[in-house]
Protein backbone atom coordinates (compact mmCIF):
# COMPACT_ATOMS: atom_id res chain seq x y z
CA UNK A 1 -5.13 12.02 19.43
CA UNK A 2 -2.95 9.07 19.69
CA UNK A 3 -4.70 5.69 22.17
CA UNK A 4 -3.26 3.97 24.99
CA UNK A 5 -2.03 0.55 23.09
CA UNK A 6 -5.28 -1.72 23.04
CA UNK A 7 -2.87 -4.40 24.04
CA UNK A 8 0.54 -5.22 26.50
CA UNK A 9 3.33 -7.67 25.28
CA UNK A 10 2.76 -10.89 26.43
CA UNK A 11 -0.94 -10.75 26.43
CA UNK A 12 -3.80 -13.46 25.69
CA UNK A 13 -4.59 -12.42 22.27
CA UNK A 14 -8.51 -12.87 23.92
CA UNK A 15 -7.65 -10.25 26.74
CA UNK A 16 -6.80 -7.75 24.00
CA UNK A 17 -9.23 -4.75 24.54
CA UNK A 18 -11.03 -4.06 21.26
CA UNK A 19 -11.62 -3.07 18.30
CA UNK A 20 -8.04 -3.29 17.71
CA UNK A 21 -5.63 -3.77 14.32
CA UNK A 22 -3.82 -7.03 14.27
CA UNK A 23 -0.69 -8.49 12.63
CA UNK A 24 -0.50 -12.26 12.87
CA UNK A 25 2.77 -11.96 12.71
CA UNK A 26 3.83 -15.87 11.45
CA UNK A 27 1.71 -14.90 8.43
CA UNK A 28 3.35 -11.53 8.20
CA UNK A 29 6.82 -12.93 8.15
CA UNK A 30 5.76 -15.43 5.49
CA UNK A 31 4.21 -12.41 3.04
CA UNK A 32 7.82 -10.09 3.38
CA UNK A 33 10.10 -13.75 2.46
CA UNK A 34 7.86 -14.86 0.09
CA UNK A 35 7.81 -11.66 -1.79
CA UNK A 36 11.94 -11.18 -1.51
CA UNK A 37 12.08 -14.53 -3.08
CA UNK A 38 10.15 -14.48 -5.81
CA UNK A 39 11.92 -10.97 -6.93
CA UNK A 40 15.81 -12.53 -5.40
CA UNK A 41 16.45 -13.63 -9.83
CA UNK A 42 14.49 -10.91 -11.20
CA UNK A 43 15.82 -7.57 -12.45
CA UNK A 44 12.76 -5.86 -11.08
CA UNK A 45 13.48 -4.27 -7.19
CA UNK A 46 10.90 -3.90 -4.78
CA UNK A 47 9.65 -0.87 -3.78
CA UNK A 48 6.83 -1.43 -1.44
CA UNK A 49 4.02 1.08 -1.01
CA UNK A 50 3.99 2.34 2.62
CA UNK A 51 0.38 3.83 2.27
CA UNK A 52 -0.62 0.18 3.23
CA UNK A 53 1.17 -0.13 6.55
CA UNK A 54 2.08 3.73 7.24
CA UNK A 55 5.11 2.12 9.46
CA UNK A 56 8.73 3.15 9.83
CA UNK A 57 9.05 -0.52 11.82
CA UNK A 58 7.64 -1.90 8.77
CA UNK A 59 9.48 -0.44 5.75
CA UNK A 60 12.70 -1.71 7.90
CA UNK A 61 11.37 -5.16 8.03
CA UNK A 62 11.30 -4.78 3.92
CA UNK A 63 14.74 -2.96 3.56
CA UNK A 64 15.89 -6.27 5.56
CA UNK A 65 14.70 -8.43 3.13
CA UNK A 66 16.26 -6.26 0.42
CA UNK A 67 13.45 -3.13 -0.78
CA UNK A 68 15.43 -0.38 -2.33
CA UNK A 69 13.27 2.27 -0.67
CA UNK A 70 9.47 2.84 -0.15
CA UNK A 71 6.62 4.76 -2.20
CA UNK A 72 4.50 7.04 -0.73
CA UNK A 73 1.64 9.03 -1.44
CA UNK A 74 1.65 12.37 0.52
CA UNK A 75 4.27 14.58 1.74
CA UNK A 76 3.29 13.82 5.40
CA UNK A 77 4.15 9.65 5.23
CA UNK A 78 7.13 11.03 3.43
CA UNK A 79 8.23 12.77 6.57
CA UNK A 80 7.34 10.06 9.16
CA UNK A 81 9.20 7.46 7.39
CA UNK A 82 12.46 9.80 7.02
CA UNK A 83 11.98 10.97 10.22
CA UNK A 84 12.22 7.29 11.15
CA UNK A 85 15.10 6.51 9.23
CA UNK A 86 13.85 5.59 5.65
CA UNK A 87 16.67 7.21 3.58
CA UNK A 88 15.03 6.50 0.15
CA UNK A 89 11.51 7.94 -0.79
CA UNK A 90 9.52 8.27 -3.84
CA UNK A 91 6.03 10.31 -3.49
CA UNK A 92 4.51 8.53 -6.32
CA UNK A 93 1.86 10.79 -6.81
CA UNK A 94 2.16 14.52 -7.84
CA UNK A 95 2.61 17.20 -4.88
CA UNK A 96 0.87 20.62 -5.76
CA UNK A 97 1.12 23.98 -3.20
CA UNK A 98 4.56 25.77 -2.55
CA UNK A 99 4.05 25.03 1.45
CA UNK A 100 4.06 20.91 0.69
CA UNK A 101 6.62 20.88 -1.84
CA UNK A 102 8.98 23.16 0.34
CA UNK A 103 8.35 20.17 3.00
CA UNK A 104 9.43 17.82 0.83
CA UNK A 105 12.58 19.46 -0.55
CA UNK A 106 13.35 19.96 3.40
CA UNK A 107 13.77 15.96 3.82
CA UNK A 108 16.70 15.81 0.81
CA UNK A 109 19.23 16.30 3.57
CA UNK A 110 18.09 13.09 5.30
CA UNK A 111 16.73 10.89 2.52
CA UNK A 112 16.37 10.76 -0.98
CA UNK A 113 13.31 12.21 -2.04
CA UNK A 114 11.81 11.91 -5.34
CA UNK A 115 8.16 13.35 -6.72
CA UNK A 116 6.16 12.41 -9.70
CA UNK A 117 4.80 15.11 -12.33
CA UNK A 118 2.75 15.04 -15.19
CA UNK A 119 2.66 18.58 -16.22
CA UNK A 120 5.20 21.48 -17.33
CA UNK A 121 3.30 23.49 -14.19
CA UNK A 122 4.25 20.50 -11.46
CA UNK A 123 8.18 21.08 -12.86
CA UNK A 124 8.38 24.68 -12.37
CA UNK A 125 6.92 24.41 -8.92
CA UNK A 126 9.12 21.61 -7.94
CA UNK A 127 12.35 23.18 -9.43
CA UNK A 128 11.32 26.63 -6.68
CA UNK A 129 11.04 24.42 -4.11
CA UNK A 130 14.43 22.57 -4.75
CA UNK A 131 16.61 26.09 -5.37
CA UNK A 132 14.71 27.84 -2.34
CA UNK A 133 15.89 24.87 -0.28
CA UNK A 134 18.99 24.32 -1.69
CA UNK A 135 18.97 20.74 -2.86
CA UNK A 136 18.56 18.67 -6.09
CA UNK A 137 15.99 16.75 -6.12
CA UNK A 138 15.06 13.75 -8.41
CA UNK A 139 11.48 13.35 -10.75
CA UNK A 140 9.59 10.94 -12.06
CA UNK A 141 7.20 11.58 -15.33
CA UNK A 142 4.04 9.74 -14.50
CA UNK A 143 2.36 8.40 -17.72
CA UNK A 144 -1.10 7.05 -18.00
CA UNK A 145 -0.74 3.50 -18.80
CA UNK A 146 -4.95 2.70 -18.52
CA UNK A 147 -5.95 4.07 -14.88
CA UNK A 148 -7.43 7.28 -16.93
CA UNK A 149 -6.45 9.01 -13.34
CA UNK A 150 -3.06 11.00 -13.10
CA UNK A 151 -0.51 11.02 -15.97
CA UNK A 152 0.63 12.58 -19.28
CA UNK A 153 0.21 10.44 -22.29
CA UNK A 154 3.13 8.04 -22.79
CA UNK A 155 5.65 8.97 -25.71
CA UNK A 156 6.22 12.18 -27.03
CA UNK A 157 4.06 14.37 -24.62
CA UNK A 158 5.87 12.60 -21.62
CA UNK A 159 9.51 12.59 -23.39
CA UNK A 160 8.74 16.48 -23.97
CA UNK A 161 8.10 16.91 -19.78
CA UNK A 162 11.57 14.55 -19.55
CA UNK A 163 13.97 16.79 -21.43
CA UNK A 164 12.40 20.10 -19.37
CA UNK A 165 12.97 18.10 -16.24
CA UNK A 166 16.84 17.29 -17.51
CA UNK A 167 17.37 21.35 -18.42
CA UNK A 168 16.44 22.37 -15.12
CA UNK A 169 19.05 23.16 -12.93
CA UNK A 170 17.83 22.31 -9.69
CA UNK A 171 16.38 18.75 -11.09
CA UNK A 172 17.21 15.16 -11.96
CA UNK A 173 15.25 13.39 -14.15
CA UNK A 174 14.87 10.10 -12.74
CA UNK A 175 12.57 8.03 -14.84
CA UNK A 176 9.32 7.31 -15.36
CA UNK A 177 5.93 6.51 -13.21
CA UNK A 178 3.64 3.61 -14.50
CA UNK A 179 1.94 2.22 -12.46
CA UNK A 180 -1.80 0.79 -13.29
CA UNK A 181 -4.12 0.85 -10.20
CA UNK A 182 -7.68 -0.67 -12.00
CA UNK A 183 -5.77 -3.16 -13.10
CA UNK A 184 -4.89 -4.86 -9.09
CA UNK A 185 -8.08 -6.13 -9.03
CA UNK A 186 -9.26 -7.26 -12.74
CA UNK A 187 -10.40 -10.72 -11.09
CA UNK A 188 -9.42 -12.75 -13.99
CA UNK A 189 -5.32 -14.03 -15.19
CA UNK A 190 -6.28 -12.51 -18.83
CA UNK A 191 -7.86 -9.68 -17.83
CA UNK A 192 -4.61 -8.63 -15.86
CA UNK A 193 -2.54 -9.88 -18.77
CA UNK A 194 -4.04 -7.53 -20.93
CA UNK A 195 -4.12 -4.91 -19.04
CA UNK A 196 -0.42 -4.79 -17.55
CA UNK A 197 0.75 -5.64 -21.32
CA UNK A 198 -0.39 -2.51 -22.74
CA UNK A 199 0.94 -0.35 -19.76
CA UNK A 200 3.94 -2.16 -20.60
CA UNK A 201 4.08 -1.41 -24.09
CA UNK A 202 3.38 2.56 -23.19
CA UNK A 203 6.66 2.40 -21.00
CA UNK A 204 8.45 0.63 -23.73
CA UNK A 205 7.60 2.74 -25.93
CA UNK A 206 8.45 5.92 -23.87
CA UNK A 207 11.64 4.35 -23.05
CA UNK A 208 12.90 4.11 -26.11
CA UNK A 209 11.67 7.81 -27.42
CA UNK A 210 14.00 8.81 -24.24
CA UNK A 211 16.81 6.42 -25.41
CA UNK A 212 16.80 8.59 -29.12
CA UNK A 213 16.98 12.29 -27.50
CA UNK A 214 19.79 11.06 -25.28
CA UNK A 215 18.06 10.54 -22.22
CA UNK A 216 18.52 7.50 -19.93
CA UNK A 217 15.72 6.14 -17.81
CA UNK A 218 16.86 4.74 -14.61
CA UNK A 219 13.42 4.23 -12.76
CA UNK A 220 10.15 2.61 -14.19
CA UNK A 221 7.93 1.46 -11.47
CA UNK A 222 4.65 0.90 -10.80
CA UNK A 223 2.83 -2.67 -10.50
CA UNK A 224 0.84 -3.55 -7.28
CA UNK A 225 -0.14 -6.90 -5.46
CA UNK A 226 -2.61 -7.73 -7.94
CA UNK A 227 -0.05 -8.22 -10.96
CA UNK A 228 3.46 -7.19 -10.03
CA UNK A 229 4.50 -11.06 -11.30
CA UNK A 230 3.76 -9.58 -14.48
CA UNK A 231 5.44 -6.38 -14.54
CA UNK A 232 8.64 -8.31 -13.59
CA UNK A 233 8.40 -10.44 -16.39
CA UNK A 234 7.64 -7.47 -18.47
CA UNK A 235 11.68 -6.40 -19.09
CA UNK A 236 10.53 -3.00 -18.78
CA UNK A 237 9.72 -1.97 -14.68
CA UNK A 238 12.48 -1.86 -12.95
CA UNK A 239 10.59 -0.96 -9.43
CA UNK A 240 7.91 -2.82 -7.86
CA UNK A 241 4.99 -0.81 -6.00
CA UNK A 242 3.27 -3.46 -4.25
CA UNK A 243 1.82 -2.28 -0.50
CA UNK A 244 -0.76 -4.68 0.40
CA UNK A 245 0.74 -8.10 0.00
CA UNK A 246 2.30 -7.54 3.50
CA UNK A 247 -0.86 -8.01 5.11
CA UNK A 248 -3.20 -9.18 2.32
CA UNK A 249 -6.88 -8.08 2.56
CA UNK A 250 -10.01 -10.25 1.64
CA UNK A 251 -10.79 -8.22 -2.17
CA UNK A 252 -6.71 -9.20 -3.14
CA UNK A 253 -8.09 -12.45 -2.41
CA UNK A 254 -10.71 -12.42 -4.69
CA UNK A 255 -8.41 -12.43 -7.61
CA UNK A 256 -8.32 -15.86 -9.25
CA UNK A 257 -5.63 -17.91 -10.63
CA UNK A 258 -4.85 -19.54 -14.14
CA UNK A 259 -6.59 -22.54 -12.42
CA UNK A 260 -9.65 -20.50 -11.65
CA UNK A 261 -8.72 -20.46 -7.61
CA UNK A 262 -7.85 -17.58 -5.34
CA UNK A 263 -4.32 -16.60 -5.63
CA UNK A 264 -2.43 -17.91 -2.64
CA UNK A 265 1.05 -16.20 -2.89
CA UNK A 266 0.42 -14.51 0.20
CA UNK A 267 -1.73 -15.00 3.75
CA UNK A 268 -3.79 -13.16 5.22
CA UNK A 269 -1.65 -11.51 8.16
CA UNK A 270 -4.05 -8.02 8.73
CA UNK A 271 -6.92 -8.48 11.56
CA UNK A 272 -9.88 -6.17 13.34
CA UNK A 273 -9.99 -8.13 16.65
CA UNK A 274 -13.73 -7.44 17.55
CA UNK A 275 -16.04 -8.65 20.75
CA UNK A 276 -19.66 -9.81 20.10
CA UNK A 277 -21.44 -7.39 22.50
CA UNK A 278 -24.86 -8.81 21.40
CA UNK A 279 -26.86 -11.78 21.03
CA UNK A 280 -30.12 -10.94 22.02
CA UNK A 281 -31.70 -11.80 19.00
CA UNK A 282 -31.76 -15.51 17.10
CA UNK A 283 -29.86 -15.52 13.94
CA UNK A 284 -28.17 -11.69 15.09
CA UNK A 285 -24.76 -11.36 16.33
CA UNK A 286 -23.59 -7.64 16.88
CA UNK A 287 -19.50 -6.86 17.13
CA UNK A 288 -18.19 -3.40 18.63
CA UNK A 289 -16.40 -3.14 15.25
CA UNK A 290 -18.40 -0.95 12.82
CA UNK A 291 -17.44 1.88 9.93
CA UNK A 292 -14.83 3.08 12.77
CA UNK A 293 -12.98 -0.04 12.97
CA UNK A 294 -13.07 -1.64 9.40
CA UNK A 295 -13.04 0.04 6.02
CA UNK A 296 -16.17 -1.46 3.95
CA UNK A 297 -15.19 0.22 0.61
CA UNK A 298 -13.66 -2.44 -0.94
CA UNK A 299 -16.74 -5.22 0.34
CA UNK A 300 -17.51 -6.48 4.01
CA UNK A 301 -15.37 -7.65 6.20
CA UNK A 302 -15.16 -11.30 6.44
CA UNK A 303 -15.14 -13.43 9.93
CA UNK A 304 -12.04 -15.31 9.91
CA UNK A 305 -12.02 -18.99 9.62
CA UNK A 306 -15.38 -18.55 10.93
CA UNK A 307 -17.77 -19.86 7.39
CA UNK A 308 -21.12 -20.28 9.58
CA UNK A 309 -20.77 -16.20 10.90
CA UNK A 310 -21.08 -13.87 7.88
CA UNK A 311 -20.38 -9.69 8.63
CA UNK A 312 -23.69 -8.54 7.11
CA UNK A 313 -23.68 -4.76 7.43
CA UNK A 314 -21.60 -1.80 9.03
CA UNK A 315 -22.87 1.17 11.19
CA UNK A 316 -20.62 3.60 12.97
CA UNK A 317 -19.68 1.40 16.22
CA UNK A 318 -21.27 -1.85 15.17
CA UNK A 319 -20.71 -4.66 13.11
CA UNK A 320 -23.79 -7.04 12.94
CA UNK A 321 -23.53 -10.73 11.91
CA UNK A 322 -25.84 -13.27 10.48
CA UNK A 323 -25.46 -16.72 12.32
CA UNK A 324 -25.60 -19.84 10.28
CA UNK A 325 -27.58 -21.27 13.59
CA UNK A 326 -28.03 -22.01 16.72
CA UNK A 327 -25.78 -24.22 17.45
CA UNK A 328 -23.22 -21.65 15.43
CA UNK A 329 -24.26 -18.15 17.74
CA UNK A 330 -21.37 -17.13 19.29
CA UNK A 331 -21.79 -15.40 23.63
CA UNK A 332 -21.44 -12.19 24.20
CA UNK A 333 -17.40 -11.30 25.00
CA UNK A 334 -16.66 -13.80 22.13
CA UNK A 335 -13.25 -12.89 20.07
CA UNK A 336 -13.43 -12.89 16.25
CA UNK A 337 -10.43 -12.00 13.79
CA UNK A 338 -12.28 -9.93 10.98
CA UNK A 339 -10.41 -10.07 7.51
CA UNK A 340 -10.64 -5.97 6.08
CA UNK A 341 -12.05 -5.81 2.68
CA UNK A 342 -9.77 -2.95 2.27
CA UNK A 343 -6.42 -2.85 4.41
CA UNK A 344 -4.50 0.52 3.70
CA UNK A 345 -7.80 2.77 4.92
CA UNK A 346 -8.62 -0.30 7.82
CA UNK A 347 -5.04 0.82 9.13
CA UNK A 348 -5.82 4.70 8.86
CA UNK A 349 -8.65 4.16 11.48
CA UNK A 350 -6.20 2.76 14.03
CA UNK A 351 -3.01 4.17 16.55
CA UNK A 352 -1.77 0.93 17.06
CA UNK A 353 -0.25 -2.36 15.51
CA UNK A 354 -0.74 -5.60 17.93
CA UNK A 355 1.11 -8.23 16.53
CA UNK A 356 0.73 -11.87 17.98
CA UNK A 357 2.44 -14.91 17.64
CA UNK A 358 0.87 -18.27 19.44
CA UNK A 359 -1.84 -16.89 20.88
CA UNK A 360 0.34 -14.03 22.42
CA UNK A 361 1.21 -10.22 21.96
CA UNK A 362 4.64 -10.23 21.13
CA UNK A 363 5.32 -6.73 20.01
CA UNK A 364 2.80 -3.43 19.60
CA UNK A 365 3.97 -0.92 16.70
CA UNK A 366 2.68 2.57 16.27
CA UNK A 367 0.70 3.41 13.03
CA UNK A 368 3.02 6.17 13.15
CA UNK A 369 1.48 8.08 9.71
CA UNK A 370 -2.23 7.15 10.75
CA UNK A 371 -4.05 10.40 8.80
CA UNK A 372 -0.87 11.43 6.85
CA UNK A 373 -3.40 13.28 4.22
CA UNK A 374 -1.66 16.49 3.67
């Protein structure tokens, strides 16, 4: 059931009621320009994953700044963001069951829709759902470039799955899916240089083996905020999946640079506003923002700009702190920014965007694909 708006433009950011999802929307602003300009040279377009910020309002934000479309994940965040005016969609992920796949082919009259498969099955289904409906709809052969998770081995096999894809008569075959999830958060520059160089090398590879049976491949995309810079540099993606580097979440920011430091391309823009509604015991500090509020998957929240008030453990309405000291122990109906561990499931727990600016609301967005799973 969709909440009342936690929030009312023009608001005290500390008379917000809470828990509630922020955008700090300065930082925000900064993550979608920065991003446009490091890709404005490039020959690699940006694609941006909308199963981060599940937001019609926000995919438009990116098509301003020049995104060629948006990724998603399920059928359902396919249809809110054509239903709110996204008119280029790629489900990067493969869609099984007639009923989904018949929802998906019904969007090609109001966006272009595209689907990943990885199996001759997945292009039989998707060719019935495109001639019951009508339409043409494009593919994508996902390959398995090191995730071990979806994908038909690069080369032959996946060149093999291309040329049924061409032959079909209700299909387009589009290019290629590679995109190589474990490696977002290898913490180390080498690690991720490995890693991305031998997903690149499958694509390459399968690109060419399309090239000498006549087949042209438009689309290679994958990457993610952890190591798009070097799937651009690659000469092989030509789509860029990154979702989270809109908001940034405190495990991206874990990854270190060549210098050994956090990478700093982006800010942190994504909050859980939370109230301490405890104190009763020294050293204790209990928020109303638990398991509900926050995803802990990817690590504990962390208190922003906050170093002496560390988020020590989760239950399913509270968040309890450990304070540095006295002097550090914050009152009851105290306002903290918490930084998610994990944004794109932090968002799925919430109806609402509140988006600030100076210490102000300045704008409240609907999470309009919140629990998009099917």
């Amino acid at each position: 059931m969709l909440q009342p708006p936690p929030a009312a433009p023009g608001m005290r950011e500390e008379d917000i009621d809470t828990p509630a999802l922020l955008i700090d929307l300065d930082a925000f602003e900064h993550n979608l320009d920065r991003m446009a300009a490091l890709l404005a040279d490039g020959g690699a377009r940006l694609r941006p994953h909308a199963k981060t910020h599940k937001s019609p309002v926000i995919a438009a934000l990116q098509a301003a700044r020049g995104a060629v479309g948006q990724c998603v994940q399920k059928v359902a965040e396919a249809e809110v963001l054509a239903w709110g005016g996204v008119r280029d969609i790629l489900v990067s992920n493969e869609v099984v069951g007639a009923a989904k796949l018949a929802r998906l082919a019904a969007l090609a009259p109001i966006a272009q829709v595209r689907v990943c498969i990885d199996d001759r099955a997945g292009i039989a289904a998707v060719e019935r759902a495109a001639r019951d409906a009508g339409q043409r709809l494009g593919v994508l052969v996902e390959i398995d470039v090191g995730a071990g998770r979806c994908g038909v081995a690069a080369g032959p096999a996946a060149v093999e799955l291309a040329q049924a894809i061409a032959a079909s008569p209700h299909l387009r075959f589009d290019g290629l899916q590679a995109y190589h999830g474990k490696a977002q958060h290898l913490r180390l520059p080498e690690q991720r240089r490995e890693a991305i160089a031998e997903a690149a090398d499958h694509a390459r590879r399968t690109v060419e083996q399309l090239r000498q049976v006549g087949l042209d491949c438009p689309i290679v995309g994958g990457a993610g905020t952890g190591s798009f810079v070097l799937e651009a540099a690659s000469g092989v993606y030509t789509e860029l999946q990154a979702g989270s580097y809109c908001f940034m979440d405190a495990d991206y920011a874990r990854n270190l640079d060549e210098a050994g430091q956090p990478v700093t391309l982006f800010r942190h823009a994504l909050f859980v506003l939370a109230t301490v509604m405890s104190a009763a015991r020294p050293g204790v500090a209990v928020l109303d923002a638990g398991h509900k509020a926050v995803a802990v998957d990817s690590g504990l929240p962390l208190v922003w700009q906050r170093p002496d008030l560390r988020y020590v453990g989760a239950s399913d309405e509270h968040g309890t702190l450990a304070v540095a000291s006295e002097t550090a122990a914050p009152k009851p109906g105290e306002k903290l920014r918490l930084v998610p561990g994990h944004c794109d499931p932090t968002v799925d727990r919430h109806d609402w965007y509140v988006g600030v600016r100076g210490g102000r609301v300045a704008c409240l967005w609907p999470v309009a694909a919140r629990g998009a799973m099917a």
